[in-house]
Protein backbone atom coordinates (compact mmCIF):
# COMPACT_ATOMS: atom_id res chain seq x y z
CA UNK A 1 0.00 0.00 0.00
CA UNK A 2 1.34 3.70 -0.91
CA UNK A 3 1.52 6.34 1.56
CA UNK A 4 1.10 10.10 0.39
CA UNK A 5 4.44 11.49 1.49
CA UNK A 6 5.00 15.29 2.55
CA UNK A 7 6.96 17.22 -0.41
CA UNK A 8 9.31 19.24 1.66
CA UNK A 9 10.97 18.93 5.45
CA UNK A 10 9.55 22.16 7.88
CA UNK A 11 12.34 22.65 10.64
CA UNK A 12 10.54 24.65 13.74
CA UNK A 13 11.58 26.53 16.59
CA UNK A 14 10.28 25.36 20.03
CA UNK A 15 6.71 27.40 19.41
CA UNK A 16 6.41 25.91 15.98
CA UNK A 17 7.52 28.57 14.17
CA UNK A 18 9.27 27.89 10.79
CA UNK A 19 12.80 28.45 10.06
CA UNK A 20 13.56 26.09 7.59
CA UNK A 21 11.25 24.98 4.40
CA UNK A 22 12.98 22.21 2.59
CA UNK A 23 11.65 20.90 -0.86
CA UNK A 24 12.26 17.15 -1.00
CA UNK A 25 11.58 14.74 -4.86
CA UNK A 26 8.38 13.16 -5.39
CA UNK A 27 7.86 10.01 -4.44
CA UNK A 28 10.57 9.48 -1.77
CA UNK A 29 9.99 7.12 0.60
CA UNK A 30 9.05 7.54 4.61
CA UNK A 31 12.24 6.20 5.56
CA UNK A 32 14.53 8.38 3.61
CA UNK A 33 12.77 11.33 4.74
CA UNK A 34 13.42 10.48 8.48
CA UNK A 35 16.67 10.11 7.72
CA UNK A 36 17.06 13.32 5.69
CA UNK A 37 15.25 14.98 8.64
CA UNK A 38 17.89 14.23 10.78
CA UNK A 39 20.85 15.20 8.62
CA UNK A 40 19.41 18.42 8.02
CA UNK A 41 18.83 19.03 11.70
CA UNK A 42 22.25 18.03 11.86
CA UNK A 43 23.93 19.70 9.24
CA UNK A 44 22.08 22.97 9.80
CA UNK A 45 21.92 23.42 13.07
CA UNK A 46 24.08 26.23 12.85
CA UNK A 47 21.96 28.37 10.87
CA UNK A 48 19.25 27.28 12.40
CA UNK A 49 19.55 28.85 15.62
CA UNK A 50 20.24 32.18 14.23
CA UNK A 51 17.00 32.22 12.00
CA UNK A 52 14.26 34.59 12.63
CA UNK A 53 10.91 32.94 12.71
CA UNK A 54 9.55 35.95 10.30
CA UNK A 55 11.92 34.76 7.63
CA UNK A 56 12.03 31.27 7.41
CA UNK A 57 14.79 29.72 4.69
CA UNK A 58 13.06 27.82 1.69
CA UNK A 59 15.79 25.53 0.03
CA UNK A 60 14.99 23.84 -3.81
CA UNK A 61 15.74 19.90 -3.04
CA UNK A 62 18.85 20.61 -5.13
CA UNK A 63 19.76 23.16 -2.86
CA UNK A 64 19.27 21.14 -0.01
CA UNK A 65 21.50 18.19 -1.38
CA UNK A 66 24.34 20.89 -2.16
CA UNK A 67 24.56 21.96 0.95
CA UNK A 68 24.57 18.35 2.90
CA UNK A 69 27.16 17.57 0.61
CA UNK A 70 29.51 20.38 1.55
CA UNK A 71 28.97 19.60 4.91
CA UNK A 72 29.74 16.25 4.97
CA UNK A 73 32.67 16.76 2.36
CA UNK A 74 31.22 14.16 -0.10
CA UNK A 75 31.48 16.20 -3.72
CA UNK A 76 30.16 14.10 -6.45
């Protein structure tokens, strides 16, 4: 049986407030998304505490694979 999936990742502050929007492909599975969840919590954490709830970041999906990649130093 297939699951609708959310398209994109919200990161929230501890009132729910958005600070990061990340797109994410269509039809990815549950599992990858909790794992990309927690590599962008992990990755970004850093900007993520400095980000105003009024602004919240939107990153493209390839934006947000750039940017784990730098961070983990694994260039393709």
């Amino acid at each position: 049986m297939n699951f609708a999936v959310a398209q994109h990742i919200t990161l929230t502050d501890r009132h729910g407030h958005a600070l990061m929007v990340c797109e994410l492909p269509r039809g990815i599975d549950r599992n990858e998304v909790t794992r990309l969840h927690h590599q962008i919590l992990t990755h970004f954490h850093g900007e993520l505490i400095k980000q105003a709830p009024t602004k919240p970041i939107h990153l493209s999906w390839p934006e947000v694979v750039n940017r784990l990649e730098q961070r983990m130093d694994c260039h393709v």
